[in-house]
PDB file of N, CA and C in Angstrom:
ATOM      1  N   UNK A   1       8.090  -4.394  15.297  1.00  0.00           N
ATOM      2  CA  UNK A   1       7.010  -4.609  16.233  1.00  0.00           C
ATOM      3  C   UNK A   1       7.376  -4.072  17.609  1.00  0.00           C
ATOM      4  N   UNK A   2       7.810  -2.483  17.351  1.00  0.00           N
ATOM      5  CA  UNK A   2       7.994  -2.210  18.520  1.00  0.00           C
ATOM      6  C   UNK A   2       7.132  -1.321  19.268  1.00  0.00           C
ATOM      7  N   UNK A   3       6.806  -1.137  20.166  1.00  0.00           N
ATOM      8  CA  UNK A   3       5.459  -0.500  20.899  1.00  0.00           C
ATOM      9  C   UNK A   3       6.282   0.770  21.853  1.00  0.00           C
ATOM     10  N   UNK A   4       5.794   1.901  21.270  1.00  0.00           N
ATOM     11  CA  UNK A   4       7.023   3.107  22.288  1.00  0.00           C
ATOM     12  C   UNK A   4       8.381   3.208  22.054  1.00  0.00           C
ATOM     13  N   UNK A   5       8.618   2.806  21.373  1.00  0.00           N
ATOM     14  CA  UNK A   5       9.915   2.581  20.733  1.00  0.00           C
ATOM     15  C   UNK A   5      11.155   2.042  21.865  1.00  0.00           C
ATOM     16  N   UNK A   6      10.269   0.896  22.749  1.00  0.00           N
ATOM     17  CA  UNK A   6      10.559   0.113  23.311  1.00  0.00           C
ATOM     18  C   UNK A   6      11.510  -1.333  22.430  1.00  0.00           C
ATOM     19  N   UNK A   7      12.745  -1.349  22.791  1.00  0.00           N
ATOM     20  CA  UNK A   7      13.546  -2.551  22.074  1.00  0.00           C
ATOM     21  C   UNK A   7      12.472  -4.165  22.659  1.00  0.00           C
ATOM     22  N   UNK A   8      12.288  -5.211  21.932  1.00  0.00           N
ATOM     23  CA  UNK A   8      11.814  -6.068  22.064  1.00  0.00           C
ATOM     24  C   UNK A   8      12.961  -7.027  22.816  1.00  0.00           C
ATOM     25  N   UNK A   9      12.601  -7.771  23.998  1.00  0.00           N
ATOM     26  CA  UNK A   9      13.516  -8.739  24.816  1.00  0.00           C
ATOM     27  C   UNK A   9      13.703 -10.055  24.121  1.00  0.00           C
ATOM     28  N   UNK A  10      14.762 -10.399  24.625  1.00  0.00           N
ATOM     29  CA  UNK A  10      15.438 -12.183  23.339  1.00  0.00           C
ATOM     30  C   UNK A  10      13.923 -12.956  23.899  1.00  0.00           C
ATOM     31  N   UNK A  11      13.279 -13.036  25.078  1.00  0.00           N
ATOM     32  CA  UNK A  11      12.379 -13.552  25.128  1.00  0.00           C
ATOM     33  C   UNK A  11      11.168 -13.446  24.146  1.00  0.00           C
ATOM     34  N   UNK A  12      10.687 -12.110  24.253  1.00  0.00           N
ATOM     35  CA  UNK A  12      10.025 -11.399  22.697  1.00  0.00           C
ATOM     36  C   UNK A  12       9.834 -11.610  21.706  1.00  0.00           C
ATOM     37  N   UNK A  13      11.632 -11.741  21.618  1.00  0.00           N
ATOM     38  CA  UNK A  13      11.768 -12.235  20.096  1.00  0.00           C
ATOM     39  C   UNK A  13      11.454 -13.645  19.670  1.00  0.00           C
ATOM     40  N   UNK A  14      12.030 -14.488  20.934  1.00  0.00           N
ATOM     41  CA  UNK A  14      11.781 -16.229  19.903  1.00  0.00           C
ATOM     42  C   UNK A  14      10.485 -16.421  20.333  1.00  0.00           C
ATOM     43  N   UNK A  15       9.089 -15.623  20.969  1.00  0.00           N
ATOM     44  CA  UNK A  15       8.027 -15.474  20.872  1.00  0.00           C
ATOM     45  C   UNK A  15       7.416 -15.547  19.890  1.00  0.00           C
ATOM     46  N   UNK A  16       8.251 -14.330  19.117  1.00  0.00           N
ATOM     47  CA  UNK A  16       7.409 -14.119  17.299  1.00  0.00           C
ATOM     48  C   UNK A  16       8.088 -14.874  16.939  1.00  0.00           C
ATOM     49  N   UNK A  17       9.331 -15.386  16.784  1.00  0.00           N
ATOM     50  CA  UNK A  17       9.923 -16.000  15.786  1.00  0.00           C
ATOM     51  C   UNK A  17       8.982 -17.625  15.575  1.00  0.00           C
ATOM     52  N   UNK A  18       8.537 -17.989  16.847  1.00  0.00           N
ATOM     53  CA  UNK A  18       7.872 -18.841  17.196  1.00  0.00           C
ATOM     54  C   UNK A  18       6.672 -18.811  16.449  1.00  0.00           C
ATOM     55  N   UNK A  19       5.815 -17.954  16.872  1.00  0.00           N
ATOM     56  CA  UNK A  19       5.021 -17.713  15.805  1.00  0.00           C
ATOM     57  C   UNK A  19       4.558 -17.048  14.541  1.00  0.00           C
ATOM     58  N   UNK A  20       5.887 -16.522  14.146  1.00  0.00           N
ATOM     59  CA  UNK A  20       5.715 -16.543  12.562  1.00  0.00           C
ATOM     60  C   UNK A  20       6.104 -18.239  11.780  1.00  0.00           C
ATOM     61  N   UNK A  21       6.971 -18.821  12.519  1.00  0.00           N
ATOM     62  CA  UNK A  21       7.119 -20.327  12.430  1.00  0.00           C
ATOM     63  C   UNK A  21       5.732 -20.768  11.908  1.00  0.00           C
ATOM     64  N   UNK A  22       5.118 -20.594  13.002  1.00  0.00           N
ATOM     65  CA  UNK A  22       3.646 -21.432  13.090  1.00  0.00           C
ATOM     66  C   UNK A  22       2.524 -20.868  12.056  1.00  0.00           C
ATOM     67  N   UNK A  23       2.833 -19.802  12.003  1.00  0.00           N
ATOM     68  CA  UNK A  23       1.647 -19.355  10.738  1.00  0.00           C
ATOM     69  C   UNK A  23       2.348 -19.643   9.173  1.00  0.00           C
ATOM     70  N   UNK A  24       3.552 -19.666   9.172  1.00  0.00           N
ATOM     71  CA  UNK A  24       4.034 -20.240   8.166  1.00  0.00           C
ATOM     72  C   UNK A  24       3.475 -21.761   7.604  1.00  0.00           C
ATOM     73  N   UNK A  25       3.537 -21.947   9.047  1.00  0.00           N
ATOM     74  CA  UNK A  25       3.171 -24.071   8.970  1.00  0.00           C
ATOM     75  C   UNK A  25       1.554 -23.997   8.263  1.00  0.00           C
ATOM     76  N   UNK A  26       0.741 -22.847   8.772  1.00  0.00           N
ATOM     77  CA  UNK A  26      -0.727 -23.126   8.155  1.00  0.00           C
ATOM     78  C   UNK A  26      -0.667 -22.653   6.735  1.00  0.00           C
ATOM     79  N   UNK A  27      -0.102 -21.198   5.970  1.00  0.00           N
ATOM     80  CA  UNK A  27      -0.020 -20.831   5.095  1.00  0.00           C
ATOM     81  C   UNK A  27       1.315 -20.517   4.422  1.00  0.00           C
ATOM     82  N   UNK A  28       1.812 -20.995   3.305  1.00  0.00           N
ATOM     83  CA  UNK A  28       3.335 -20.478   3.031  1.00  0.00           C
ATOM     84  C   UNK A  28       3.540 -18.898   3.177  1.00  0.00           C
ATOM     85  N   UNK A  29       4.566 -17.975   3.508  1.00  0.00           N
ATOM     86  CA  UNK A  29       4.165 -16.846   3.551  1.00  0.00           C
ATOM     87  C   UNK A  29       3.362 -15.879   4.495  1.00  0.00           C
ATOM     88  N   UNK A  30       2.879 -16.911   5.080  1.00  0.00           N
ATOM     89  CA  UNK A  30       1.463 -16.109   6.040  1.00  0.00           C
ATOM     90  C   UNK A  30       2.190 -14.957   7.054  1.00  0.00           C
ATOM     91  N   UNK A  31       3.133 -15.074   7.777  1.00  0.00           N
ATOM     92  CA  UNK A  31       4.110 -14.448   8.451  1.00  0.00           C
ATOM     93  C   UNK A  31       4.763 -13.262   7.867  1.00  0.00           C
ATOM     94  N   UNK A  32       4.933 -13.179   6.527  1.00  0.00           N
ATOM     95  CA  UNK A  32       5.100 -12.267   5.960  1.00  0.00           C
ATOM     96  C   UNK A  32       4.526 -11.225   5.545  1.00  0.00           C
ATOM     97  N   UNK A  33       2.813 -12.130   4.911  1.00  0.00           N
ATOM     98  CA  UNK A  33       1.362 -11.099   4.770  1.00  0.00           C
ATOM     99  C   UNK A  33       1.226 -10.367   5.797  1.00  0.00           C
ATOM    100  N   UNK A  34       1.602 -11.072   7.378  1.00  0.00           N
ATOM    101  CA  UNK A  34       0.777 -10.187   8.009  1.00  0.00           C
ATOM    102  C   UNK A  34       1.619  -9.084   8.790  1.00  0.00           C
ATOM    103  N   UNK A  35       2.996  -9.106   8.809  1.00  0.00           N
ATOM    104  CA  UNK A  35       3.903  -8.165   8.546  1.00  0.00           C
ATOM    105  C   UNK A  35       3.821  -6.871   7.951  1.00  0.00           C
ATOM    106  N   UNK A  36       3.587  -7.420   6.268  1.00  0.00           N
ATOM    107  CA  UNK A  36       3.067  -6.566   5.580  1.00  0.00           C
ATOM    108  C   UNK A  36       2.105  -5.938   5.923  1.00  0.00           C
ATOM    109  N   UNK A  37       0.449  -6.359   5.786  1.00  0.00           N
ATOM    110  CA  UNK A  37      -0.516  -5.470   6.877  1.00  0.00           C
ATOM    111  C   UNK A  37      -0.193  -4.613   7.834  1.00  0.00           C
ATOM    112  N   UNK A  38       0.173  -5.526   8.788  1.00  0.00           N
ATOM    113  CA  UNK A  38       0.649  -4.665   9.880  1.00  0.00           C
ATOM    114  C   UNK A  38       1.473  -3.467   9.824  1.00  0.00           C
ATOM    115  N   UNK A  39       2.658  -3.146   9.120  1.00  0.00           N
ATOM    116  CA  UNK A  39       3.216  -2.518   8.717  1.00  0.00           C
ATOM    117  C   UNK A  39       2.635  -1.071   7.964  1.00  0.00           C
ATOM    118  N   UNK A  40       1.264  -1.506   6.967  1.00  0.00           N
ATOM    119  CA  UNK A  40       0.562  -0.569   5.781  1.00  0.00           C
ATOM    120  C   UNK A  40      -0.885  -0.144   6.507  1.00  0.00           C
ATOM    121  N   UNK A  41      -1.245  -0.984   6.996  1.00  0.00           N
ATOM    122  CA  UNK A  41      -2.464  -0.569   7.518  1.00  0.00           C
ATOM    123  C   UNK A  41      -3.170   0.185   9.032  1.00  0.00           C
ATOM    124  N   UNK A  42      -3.581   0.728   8.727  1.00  0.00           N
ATOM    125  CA  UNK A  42      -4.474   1.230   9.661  1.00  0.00           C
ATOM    126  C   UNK A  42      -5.819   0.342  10.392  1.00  0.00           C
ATOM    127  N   UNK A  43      -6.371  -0.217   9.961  1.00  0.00           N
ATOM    128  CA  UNK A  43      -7.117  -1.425   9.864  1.00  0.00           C
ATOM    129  C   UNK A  43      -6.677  -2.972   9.639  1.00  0.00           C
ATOM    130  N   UNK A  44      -5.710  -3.469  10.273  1.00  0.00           N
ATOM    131  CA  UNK A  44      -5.359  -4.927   9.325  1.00  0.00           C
ATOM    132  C   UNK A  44      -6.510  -5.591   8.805  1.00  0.00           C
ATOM    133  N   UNK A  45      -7.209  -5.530   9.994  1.00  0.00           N
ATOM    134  CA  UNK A  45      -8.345  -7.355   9.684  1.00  0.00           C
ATOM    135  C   UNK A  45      -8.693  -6.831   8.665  1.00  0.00           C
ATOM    136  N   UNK A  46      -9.262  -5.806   8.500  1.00  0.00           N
ATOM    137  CA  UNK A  46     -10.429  -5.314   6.821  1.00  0.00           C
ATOM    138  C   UNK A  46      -9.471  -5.475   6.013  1.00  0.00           C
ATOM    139  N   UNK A  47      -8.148  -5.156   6.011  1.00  0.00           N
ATOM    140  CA  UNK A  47      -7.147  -5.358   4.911  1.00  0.00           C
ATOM    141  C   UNK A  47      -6.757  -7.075   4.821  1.00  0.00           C
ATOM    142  N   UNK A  48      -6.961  -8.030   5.983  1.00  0.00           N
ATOM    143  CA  UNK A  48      -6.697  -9.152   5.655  1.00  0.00           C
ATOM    144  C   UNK A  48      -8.045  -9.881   5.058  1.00  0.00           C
ATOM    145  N   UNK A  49      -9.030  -9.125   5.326  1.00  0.00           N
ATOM    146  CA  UNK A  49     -10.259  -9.867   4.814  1.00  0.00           C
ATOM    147  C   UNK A  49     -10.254  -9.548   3.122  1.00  0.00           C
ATOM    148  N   UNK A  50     -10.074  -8.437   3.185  1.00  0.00           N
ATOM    149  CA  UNK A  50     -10.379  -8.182   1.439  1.00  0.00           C
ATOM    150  C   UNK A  50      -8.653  -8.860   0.763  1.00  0.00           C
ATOM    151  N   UNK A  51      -7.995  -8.973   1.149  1.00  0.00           N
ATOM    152  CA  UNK A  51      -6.601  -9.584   0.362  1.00  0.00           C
ATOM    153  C   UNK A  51      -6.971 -11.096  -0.002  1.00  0.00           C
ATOM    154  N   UNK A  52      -6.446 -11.458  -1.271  1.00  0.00           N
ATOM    155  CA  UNK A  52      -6.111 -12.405  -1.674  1.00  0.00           C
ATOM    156  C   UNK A  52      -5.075 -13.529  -1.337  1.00  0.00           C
ATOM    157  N   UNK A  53      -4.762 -14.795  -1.074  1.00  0.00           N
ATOM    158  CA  UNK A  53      -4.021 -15.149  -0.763  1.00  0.00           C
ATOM    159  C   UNK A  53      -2.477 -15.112  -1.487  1.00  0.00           C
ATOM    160  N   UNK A  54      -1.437 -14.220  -1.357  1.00  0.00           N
ATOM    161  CA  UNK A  54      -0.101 -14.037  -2.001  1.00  0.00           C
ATOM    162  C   UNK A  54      -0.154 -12.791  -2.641  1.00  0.00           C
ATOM    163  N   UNK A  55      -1.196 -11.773  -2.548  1.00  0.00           N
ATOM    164  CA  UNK A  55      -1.696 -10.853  -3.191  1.00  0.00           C
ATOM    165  C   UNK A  55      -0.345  -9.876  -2.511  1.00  0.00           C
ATOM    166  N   UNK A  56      -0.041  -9.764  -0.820  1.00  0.00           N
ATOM    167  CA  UNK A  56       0.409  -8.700  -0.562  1.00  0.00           C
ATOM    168  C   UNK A  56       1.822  -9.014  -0.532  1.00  0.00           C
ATOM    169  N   UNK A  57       2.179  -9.895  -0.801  1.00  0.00           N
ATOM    170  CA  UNK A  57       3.450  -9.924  -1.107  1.00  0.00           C
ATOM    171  C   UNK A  57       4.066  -9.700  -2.715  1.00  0.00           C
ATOM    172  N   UNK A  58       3.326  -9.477  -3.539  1.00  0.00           N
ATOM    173  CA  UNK A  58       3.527  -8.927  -4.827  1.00  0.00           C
ATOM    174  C   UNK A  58       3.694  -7.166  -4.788  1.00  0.00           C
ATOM    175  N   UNK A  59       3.752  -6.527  -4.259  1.00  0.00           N
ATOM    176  CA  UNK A  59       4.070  -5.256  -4.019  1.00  0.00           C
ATOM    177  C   UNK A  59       5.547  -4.952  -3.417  1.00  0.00           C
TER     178      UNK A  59
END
Protein backbone atom coordinates (compact mmCIF):
# COMPACT_ATOMS: atom_id res chain seq x y z
CA UNK A 1 0.00 0.00 0.00
CA UNK A 2 2.43 2.15 -1.19
CA UNK A 3 1.52 5.39 -3.12
CA UNK A 4 4.78 6.66 -5.38
CA UNK A 5 6.71 4.24 -4.17
CA UNK A 6 6.76 6.17 -1.10
CA UNK A 7 7.90 3.75 2.13
CA UNK A 8 4.84 3.84 4.58
CA UNK A 9 5.77 5.58 8.29
CA UNK A 10 5.58 3.17 11.73
CA UNK A 11 2.72 5.63 12.20
CA UNK A 12 1.08 4.33 8.78
CA UNK A 13 1.64 1.23 9.57
CA UNK A 14 -0.15 0.55 13.07
CA UNK A 15 -2.86 2.71 11.18
CA UNK A 16 -3.61 -0.30 8.87
CA UNK A 17 -2.60 -2.73 11.15
CA UNK A 18 -5.31 -1.12 13.22
CA UNK A 19 -7.61 -1.42 10.77
CA UNK A 20 -7.22 -4.55 9.21
CA UNK A 21 -7.70 -5.57 13.09
CA UNK A 22 -11.05 -4.02 12.88
CA UNK A 23 -12.40 -5.36 9.69
CA UNK A 24 -11.30 -8.63 10.77
CA UNK A 25 -13.56 -8.08 14.04
CA UNK A 26 -16.71 -7.53 11.49
CA UNK A 27 -15.78 -10.35 8.98
CA UNK A 28 -13.17 -13.29 9.46
CA UNK A 29 -10.73 -12.60 6.68
CA UNK A 30 -12.19 -9.33 5.59
CA UNK A 31 -8.62 -7.67 5.72
CA UNK A 32 -7.35 -10.05 3.56
CA UNK A 33 -10.35 -9.88 0.78
CA UNK A 34 -9.73 -6.53 0.54
CA UNK A 35 -6.00 -6.74 0.08
CA UNK A 36 -6.69 -9.08 -2.39
CA UNK A 37 -9.03 -6.61 -4.44
CA UNK A 38 -6.98 -4.04 -3.97
CA UNK A 39 -4.07 -5.66 -5.16
CA UNK A 40 -6.18 -7.37 -8.64
CA UNK A 41 -8.41 -4.80 -9.39
CA UNK A 42 -8.88 -1.94 -11.25
CA UNK A 43 -12.30 -1.26 -9.87
CA UNK A 44 -12.44 -2.75 -6.20
CA UNK A 45 -16.03 -1.79 -5.11
CA UNK A 46 -17.58 -3.60 -8.43
CA UNK A 47 -15.18 -6.41 -7.59
CA UNK A 48 -16.30 -6.32 -3.86
CA UNK A 49 -19.90 -6.11 -4.81
CA UNK A 50 -20.02 -9.04 -7.18
CA UNK A 51 -17.60 -11.40 -4.73
CA UNK A 52 -18.88 -13.82 -2.53
CA UNK A 53 -18.07 -13.94 0.95
CA UNK A 54 -14.45 -16.18 1.18
CA UNK A 55 -14.70 -16.42 -2.56
CA UNK A 56 -11.33 -14.32 -3.02
CA UNK A 57 -9.35 -15.92 -0.88
CA UNK A 58 -9.68 -19.33 -2.64
CA UNK A 59 -7.41 -18.28 -5.50
Amino acid sequence: MREEGRELSSFEMRELDTASAALDRVRSHAAEDLRIVLDRSPDPVRSLEQAAPGELRQV
